[in-house]
C-alpha atoms as a PDB file:
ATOM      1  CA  UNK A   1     -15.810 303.147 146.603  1.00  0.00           C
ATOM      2  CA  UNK A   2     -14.773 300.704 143.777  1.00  0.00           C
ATOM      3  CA  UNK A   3     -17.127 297.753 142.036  1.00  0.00           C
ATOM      4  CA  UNK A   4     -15.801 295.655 140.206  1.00  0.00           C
ATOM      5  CA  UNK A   5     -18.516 293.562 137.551  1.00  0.00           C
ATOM      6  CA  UNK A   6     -17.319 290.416 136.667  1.00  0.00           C
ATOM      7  CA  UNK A   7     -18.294 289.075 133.590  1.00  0.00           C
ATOM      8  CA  UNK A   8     -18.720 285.675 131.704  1.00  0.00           C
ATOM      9  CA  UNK A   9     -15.148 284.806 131.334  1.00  0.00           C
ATOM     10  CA  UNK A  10     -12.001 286.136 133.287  1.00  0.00           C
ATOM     11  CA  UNK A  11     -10.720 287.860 130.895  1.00  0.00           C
ATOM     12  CA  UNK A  12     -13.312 290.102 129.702  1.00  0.00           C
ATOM     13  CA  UNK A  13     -13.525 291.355 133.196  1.00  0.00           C
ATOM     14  CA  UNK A  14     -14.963 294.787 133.422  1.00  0.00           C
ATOM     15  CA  UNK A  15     -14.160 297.965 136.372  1.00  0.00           C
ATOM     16  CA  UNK A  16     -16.554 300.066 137.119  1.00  0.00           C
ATOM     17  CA  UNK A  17     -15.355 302.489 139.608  1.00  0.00           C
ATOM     18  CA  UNK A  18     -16.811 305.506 141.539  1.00  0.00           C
ATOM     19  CA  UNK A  19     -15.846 308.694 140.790  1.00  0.00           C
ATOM     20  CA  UNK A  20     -16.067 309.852 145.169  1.00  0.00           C
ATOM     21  CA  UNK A  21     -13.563 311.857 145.708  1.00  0.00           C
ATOM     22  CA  UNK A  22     -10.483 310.006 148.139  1.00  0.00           C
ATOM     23  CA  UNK A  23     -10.449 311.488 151.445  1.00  0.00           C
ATOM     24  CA  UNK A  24      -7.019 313.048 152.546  1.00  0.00           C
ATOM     25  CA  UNK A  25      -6.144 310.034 154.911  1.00  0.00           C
ATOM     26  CA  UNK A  26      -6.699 307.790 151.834  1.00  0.00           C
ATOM     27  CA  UNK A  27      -4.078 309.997 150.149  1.00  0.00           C
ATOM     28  CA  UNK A  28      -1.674 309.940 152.802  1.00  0.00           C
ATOM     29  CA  UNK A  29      -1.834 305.688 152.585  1.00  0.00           C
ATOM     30  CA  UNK A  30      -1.444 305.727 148.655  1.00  0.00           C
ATOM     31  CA  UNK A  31       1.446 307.660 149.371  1.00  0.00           C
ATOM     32  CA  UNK A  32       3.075 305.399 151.630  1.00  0.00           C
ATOM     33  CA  UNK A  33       2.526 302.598 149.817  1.00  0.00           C
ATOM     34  CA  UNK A  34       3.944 304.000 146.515  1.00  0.00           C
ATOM     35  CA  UNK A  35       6.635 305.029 148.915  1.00  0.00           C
ATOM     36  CA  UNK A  36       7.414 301.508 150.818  1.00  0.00           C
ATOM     37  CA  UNK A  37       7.076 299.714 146.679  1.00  0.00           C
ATOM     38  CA  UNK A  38       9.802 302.337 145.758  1.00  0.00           C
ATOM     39  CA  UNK A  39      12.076 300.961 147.991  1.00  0.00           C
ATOM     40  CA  UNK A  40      11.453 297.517 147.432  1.00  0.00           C
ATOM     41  CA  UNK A  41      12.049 297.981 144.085  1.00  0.00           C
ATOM     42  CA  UNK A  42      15.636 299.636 144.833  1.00  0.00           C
ATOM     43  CA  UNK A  43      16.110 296.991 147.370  1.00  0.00           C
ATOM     44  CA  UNK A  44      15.424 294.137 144.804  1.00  0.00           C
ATOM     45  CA  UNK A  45      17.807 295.834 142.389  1.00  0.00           C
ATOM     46  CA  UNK A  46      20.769 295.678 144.503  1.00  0.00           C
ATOM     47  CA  UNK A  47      20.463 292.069 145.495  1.00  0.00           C
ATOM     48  CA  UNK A  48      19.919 291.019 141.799  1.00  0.00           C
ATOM     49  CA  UNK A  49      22.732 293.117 141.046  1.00  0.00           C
ATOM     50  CA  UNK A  50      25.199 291.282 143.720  1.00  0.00           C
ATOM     51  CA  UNK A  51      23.852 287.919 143.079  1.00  0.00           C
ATOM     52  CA  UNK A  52      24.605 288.733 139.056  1.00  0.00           C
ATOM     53  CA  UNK A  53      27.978 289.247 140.441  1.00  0.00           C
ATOM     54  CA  UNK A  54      28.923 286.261 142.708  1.00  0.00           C
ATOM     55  CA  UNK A  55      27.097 284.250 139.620  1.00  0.00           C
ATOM     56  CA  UNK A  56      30.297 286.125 136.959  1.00  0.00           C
ATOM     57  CA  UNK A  57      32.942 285.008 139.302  1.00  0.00           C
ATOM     58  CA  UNK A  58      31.696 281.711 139.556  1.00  0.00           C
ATOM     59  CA  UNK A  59      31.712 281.161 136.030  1.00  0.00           C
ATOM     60  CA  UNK A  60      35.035 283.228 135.829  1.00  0.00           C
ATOM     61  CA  UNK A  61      36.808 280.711 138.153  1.00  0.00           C
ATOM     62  CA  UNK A  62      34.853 277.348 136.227  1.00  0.00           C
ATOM     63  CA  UNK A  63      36.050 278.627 133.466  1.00  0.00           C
ATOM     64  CA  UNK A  64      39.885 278.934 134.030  1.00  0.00           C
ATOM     65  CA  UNK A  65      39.602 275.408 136.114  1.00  0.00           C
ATOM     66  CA  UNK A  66      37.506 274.064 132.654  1.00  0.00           C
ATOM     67  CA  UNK A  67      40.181 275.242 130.435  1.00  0.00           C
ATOM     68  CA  UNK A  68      43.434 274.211 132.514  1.00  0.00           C
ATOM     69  CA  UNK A  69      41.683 270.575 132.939  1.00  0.00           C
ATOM     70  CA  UNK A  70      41.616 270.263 128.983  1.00  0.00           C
ATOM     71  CA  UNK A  71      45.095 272.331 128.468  1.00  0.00           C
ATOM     72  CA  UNK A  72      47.388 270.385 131.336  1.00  0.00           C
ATOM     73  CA  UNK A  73      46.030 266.462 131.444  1.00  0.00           C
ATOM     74  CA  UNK A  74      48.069 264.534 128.633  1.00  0.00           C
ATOM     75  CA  UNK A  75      46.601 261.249 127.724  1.00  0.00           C
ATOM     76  CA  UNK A  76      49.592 258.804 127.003  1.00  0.00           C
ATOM     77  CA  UNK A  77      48.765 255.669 125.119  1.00  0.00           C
ATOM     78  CA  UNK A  78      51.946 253.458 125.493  1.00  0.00           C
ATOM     79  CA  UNK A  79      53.077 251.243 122.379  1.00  0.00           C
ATOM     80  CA  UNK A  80      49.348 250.851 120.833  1.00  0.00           C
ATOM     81  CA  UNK A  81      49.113 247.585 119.349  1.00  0.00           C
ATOM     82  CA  UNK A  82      45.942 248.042 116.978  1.00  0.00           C
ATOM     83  CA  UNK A  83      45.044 251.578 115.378  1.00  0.00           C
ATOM     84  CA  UNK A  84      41.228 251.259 115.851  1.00  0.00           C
ATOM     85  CA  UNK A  85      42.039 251.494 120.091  1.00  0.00           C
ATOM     86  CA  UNK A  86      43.770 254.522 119.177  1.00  0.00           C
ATOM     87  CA  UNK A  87      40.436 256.153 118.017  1.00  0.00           C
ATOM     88  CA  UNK A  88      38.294 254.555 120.760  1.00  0.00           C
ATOM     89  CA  UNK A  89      40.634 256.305 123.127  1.00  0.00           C
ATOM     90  CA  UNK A  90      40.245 259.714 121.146  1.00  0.00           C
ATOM     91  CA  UNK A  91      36.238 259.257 121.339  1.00  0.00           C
ATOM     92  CA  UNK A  92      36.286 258.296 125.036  1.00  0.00           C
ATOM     93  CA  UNK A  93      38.581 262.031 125.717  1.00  0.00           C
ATOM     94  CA  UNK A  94      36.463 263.787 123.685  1.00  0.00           C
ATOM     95  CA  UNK A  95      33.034 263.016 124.959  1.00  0.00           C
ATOM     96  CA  UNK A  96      34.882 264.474 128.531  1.00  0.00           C
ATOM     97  CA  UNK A  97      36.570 267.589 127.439  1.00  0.00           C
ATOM     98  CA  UNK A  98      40.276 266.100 127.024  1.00  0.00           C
ATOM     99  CA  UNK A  99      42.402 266.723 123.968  1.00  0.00           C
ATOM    100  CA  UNK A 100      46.223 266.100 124.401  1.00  0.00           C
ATOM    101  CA  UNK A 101      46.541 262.793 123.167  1.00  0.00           C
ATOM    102  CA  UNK A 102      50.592 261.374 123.273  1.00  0.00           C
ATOM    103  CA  UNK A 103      51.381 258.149 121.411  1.00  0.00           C
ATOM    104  CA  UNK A 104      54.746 256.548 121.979  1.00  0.00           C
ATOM    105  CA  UNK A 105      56.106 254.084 119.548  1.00  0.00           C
ATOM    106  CA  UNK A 106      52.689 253.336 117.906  1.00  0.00           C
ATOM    107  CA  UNK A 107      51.548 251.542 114.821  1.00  0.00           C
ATOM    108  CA  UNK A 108      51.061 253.713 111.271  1.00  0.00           C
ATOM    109  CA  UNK A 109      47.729 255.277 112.186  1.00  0.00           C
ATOM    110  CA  UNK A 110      45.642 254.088 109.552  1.00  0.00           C
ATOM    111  CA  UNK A 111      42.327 255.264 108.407  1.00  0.00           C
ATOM    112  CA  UNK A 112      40.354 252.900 111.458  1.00  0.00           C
ATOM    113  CA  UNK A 113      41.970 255.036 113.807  1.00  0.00           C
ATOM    114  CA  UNK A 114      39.913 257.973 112.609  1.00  0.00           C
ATOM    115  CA  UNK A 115      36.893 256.056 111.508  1.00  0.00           C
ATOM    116  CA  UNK A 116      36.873 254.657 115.189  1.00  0.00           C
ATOM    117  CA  UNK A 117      37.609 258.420 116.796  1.00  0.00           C
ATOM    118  CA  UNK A 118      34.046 259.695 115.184  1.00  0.00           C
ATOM    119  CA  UNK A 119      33.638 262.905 116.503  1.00  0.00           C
ATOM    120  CA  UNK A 120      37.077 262.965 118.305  1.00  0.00           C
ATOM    121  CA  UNK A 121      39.359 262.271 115.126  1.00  0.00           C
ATOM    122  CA  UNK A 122      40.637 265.898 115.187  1.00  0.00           C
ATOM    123  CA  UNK A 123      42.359 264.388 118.357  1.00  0.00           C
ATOM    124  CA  UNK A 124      44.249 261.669 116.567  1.00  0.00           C
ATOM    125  CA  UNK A 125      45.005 264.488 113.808  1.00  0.00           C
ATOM    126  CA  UNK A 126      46.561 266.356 116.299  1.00  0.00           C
ATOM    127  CA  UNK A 127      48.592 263.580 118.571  1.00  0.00           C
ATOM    128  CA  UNK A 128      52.059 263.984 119.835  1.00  0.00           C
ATOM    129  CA  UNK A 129      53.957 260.876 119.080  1.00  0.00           C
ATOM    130  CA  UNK A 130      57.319 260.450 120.568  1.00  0.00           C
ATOM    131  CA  UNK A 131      59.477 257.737 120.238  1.00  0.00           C
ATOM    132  CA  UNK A 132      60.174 256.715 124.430  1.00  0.00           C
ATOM    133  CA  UNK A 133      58.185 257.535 127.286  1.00  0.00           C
ATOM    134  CA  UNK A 134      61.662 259.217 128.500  1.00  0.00           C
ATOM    135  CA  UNK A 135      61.407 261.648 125.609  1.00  0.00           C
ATOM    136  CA  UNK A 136      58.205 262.610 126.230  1.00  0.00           C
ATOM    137  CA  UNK A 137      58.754 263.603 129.739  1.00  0.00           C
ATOM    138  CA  UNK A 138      61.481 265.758 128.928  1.00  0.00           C
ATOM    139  CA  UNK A 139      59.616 267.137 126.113  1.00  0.00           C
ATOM    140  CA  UNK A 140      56.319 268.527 127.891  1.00  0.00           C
ATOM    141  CA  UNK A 141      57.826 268.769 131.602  1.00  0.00           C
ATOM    142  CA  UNK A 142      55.859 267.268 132.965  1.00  0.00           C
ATOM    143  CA  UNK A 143      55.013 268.169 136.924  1.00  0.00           C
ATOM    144  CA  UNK A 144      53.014 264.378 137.931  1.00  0.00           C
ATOM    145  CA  UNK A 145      52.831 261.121 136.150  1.00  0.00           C
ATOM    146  CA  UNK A 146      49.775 258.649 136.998  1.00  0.00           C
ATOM    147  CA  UNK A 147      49.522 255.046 135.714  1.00  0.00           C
ATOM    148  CA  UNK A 148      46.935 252.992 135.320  1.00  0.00           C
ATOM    149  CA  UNK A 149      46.829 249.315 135.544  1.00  0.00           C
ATOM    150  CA  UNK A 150      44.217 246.278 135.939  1.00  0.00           C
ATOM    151  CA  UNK A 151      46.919 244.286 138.330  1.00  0.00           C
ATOM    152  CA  UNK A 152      47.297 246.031 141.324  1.00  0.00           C
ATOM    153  CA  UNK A 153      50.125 245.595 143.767  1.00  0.00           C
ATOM    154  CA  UNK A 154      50.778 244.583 147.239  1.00  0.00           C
ATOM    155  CA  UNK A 155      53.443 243.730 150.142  1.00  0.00           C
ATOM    156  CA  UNK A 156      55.501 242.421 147.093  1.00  0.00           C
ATOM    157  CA  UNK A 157      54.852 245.168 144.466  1.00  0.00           C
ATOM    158  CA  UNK A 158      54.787 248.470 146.424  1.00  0.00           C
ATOM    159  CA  UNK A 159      54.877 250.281 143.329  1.00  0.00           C
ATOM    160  CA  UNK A 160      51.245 248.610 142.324  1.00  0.00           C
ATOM    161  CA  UNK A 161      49.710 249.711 145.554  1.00  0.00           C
ATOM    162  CA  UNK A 162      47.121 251.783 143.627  1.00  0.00           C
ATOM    163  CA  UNK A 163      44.126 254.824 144.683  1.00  0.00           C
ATOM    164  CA  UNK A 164      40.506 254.486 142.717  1.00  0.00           C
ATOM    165  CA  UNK A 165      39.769 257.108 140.099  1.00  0.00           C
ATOM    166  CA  UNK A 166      37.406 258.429 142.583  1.00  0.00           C
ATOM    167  CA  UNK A 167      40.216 259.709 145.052  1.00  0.00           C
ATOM    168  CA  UNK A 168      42.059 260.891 141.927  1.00  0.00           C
ATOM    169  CA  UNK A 169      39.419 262.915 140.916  1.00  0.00           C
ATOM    170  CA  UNK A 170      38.824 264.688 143.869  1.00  0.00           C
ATOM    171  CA  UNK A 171      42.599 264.965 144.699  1.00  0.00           C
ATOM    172  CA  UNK A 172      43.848 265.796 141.059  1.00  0.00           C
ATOM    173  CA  UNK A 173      45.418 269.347 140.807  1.00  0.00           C
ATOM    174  CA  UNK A 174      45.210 270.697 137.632  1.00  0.00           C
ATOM    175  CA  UNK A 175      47.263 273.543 137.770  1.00  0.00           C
ATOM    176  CA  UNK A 176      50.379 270.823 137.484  1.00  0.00           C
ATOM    177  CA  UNK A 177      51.039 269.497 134.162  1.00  0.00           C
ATOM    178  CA  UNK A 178      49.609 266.007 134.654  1.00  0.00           C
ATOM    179  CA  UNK A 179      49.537 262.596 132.292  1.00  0.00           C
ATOM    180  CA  UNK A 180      47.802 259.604 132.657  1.00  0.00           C
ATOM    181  CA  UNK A 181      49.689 256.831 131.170  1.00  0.00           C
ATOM    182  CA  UNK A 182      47.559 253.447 129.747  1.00  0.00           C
ATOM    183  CA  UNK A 183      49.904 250.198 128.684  1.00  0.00           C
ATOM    184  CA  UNK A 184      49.874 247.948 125.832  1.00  0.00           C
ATOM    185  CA  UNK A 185      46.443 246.178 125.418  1.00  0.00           C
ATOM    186  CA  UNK A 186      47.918 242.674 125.771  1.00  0.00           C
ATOM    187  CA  UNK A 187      50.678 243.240 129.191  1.00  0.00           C
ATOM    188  CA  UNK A 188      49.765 246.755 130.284  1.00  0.00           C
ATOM    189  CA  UNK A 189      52.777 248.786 131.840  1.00  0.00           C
ATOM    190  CA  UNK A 190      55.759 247.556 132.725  1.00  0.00           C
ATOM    191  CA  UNK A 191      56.709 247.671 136.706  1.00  0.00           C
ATOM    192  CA  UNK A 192      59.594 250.038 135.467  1.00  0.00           C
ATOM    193  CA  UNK A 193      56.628 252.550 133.450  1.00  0.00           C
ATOM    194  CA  UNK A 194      54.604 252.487 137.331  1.00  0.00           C
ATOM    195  CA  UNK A 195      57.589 252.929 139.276  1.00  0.00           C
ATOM    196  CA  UNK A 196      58.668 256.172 137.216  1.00  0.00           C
ATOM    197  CA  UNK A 197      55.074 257.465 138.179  1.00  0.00           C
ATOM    198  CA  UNK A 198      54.030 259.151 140.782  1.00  0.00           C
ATOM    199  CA  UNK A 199      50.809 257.338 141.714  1.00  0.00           C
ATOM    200  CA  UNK A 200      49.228 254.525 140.476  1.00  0.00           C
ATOM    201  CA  UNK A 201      45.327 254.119 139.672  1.00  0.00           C
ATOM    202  CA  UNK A 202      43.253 251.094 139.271  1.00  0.00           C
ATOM    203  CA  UNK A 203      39.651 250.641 138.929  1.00  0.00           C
ATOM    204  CA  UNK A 204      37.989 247.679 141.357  1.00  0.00           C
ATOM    205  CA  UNK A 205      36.829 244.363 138.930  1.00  0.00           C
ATOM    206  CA  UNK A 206      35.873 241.171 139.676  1.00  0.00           C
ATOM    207  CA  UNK A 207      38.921 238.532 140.031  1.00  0.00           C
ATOM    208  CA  UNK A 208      37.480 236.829 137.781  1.00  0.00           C
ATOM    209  CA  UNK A 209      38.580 239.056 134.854  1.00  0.00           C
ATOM    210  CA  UNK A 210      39.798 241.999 135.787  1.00  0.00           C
ATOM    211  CA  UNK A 211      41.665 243.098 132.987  1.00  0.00           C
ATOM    212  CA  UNK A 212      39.138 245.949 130.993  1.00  0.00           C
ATOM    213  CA  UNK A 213      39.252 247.126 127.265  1.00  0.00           C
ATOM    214  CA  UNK A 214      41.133 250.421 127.363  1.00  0.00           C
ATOM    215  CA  UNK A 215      38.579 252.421 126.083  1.00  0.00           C
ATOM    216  CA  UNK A 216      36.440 251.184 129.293  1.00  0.00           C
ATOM    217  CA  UNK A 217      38.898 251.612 131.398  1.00  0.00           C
ATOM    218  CA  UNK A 218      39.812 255.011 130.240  1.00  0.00           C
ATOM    219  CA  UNK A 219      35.861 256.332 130.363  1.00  0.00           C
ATOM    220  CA  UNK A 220      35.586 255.248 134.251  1.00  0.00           C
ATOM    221  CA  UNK A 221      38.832 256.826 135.108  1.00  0.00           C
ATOM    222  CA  UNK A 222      37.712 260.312 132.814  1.00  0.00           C
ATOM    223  CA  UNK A 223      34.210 260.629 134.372  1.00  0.00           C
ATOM    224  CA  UNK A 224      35.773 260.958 137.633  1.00  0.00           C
ATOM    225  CA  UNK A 225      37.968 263.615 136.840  1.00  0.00           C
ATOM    226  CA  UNK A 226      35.535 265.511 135.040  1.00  0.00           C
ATOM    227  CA  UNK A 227      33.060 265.353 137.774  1.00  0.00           C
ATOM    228  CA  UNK A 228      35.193 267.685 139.652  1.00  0.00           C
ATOM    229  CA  UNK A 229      36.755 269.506 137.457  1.00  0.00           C
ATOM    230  CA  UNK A 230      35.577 272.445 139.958  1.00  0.00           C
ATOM    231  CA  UNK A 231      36.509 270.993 143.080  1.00  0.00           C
ATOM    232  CA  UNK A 232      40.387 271.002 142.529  1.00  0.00           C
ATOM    233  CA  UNK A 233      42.370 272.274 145.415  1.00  0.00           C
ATOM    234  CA  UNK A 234      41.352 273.667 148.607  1.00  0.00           C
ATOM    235  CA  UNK A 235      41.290 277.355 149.131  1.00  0.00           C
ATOM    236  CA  UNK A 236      44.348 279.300 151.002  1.00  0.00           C
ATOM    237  CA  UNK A 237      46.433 275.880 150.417  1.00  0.00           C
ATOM    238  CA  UNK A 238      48.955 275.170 147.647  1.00  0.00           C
ATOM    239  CA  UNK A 239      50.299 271.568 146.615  1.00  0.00           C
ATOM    240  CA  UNK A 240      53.502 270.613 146.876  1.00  0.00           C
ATOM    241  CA  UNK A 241      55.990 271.445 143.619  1.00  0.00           C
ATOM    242  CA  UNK A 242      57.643 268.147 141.771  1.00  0.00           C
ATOM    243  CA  UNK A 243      60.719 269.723 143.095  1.00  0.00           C
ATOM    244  CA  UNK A 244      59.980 270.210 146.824  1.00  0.00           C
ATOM    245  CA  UNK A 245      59.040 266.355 146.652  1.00  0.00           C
ATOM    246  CA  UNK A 246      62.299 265.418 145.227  1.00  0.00           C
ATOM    247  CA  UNK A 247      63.889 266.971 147.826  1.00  0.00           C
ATOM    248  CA  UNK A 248      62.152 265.142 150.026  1.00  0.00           C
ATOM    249  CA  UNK A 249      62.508 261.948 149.045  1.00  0.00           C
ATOM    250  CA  UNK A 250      66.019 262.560 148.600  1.00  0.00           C
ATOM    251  CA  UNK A 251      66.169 263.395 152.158  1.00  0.00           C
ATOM    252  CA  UNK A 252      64.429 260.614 153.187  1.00  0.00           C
ATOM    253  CA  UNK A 253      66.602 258.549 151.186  1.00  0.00           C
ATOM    254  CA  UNK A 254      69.737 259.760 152.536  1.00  0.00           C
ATOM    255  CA  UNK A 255      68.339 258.662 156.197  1.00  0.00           C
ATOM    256  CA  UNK A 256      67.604 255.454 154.927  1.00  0.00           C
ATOM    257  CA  UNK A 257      71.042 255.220 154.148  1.00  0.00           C
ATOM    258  CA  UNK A 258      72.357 255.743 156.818  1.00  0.00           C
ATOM    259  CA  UNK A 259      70.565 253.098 158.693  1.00  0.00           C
ATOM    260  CA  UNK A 260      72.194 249.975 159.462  1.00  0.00           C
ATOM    261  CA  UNK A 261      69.608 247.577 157.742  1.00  0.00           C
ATOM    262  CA  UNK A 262      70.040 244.968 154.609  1.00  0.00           C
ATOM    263  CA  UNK A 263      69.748 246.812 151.190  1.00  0.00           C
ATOM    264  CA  UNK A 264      66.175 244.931 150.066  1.00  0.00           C
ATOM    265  CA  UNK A 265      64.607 246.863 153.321  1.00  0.00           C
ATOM    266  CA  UNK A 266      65.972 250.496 152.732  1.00  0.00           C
ATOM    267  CA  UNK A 267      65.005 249.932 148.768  1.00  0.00           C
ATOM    268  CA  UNK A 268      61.460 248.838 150.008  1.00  0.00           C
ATOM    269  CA  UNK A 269      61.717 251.623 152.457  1.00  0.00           C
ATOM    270  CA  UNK A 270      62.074 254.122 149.952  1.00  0.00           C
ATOM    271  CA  UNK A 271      59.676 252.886 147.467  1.00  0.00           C
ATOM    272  CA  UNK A 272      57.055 252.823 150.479  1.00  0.00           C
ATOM    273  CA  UNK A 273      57.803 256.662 151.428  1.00  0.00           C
ATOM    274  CA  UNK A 274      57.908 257.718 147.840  1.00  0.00           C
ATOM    275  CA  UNK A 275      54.126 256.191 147.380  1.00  0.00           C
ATOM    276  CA  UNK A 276      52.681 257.602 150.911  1.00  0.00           C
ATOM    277  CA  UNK A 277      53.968 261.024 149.513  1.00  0.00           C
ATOM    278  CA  UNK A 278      52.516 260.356 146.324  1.00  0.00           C
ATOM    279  CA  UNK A 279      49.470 259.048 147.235  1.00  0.00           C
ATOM    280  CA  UNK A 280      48.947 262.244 150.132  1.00  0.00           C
ATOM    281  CA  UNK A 281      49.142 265.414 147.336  1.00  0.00           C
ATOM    282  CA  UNK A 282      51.050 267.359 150.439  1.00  0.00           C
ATOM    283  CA  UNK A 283      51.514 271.749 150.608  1.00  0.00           C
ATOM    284  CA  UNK A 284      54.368 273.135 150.091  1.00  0.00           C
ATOM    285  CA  UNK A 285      54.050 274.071 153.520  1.00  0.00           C
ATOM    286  CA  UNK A 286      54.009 269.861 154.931  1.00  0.00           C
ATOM    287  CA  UNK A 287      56.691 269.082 152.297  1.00  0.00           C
ATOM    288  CA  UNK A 288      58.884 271.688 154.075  1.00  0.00           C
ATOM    289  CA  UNK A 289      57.902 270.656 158.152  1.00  0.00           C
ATOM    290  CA  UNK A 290      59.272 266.908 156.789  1.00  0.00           C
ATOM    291  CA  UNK A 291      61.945 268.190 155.026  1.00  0.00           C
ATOM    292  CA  UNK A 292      63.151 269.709 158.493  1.00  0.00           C
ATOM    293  CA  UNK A 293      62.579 266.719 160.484  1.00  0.00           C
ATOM    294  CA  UNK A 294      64.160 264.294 158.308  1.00  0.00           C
ATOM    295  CA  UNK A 295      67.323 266.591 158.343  1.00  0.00           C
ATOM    296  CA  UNK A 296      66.802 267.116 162.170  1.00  0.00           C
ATOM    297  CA  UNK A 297      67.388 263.665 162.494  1.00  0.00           C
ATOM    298  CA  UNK A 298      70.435 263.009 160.059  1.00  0.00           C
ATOM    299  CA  UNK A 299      71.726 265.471 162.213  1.00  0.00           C
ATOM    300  CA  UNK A 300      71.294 263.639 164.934  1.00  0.00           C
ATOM    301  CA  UNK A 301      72.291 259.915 163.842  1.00  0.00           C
ATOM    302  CA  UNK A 302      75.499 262.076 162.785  1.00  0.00           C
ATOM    303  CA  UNK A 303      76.200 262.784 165.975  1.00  0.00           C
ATOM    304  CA  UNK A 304      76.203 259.308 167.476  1.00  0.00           C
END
């Protein structure tokens, strides 16, 4: 039988055990119990060693969707008027993880523009600057165009009918090339500039004054997509290409056409059809079901 003397403090504890031989039944239970701890043990081991694995892909797959959300969103900063805006913006990316800057037609970049950038001014250093928005596009192909704008639009400005950054965040697929274009401090983007883009994102202000500073503006709309960057996409289902759309709306348009209704109504229906699609982020696999109604029923208006 053991004793155990327990002295002043815990750790000085001292065993004192009898020397009594075990009996064999004793043996038999050590033996079991060093048995059933063995396989414990192994049992441990394995889960650890599948957990460790589910834990690599995870970081695997955040990874790749980390380093396609900083290699495919292009920041666009449209005619800058002042240089020092130029660095806020490159701050405001860097503290979330973006680096493509694109300037078009901006002023010299003088030395606030990197004062102002702190910690981001490698980001001004390396800035595309092209001449046109036009040029731009054609230069980086790029797959879907957002703009951003304090005035959003109604039954008399479809192309202003806007989505929070929230919904763009959650909604934004990153495996597209993607730029998010922000207008002149003093008028913004033109209507022509939104109506190029695909979508059109606006962040909720008081009427009051609703217009925000650009590096503001641009902070809000980067927090949301950097809040989840790992919740792109939906397994098993793949968005739509820029090419399957066009088809689409050009279908759609050709419909239109085809209706007997004044000219203001099919260009408003278009414009409405092209921001629903927009605005939705379809599959390949909707964009083609529509595609074969829409042509089900030029075939059919044909026929009458």
């Amino acid at each position: 039988m053991g004793l155990i003397k327990i002295g002043d403090a815990a750790v000085s504890e001292q065993k004192v055990v009898d020397t009594t031989t075990m009996s064999s039944t004793e043996e038999k239970d050590e033996s079991k119990n060093e048995k059933d701890a063995t396989s414990k043990k192994k049992a441990a081991s394995k889960k650890q060693s599948r957990g460790t694995g589910r834990v690599k892909l995870v970081r695997e797959k955040e990874d790749k969707e980390t380093s396609l959300f900083k290699e495919n969103i292009y920041i666009v900063f449209v005619e800058c008027e002042t240089p020092g805006n130029i660095g806020f913006l490159a701050r405001t990316m860097a503290n979330f993880g973006l680096k493509n800057l694109v300037l078009i037609n901006p002023p010299t970049l003088t030395n606030e523009a990197y004062y102002q950038a702190t910690h981001g001014k490698y980001i001004v250093e390396n800035a595309k600057i092209f001449p046109t928005l036009d040029e731009f596009y054609q230069s980086q192909r790029i797959d879907f165009k957002v703009a951003s704008t304090g005035t959003a639009g109604g039954s008399y400005n479809l192309s202003r009918i806007p989505i929070r950054p929230e919904e763009l965040g959650k909604s934004l697929n990153v495996e597209n090339k993607i730029c998010i274009l922000f207008g002149r401090e003093g008028n913004g983007l033109t209507n022509k500039e939104i109506g190029d883009c695909d979508i059109c994102v606006s962040i909720p202000t008081d009427p009051t004054y609703p217009i925000m500073n650009i590096s503001h503006a641009a902070a809000i709309i980067f927090y949301e997509l950097f809040k989840n960057r790992h919740e792109y996409g939906v397994e098993g289902l793949k968005e739509s290409t820029p090419l399957e759309k066009e088809y689409l709306l050009k279908d759609m348009d050709e419909l239109i056409d085809s209706i007997d209704i004044p000219e203001h109504k099919k260009s408003n229906g278009k414009k409405t059809f092209k921001n629903i699609i927009s605005r939705a982020f379809i599959t390949g696999r909707e964009a083609h079901t529509l595609k074969g109604i829409l042509r089900r029923l030029k075939m059919k208006i044909g026929e009458q």
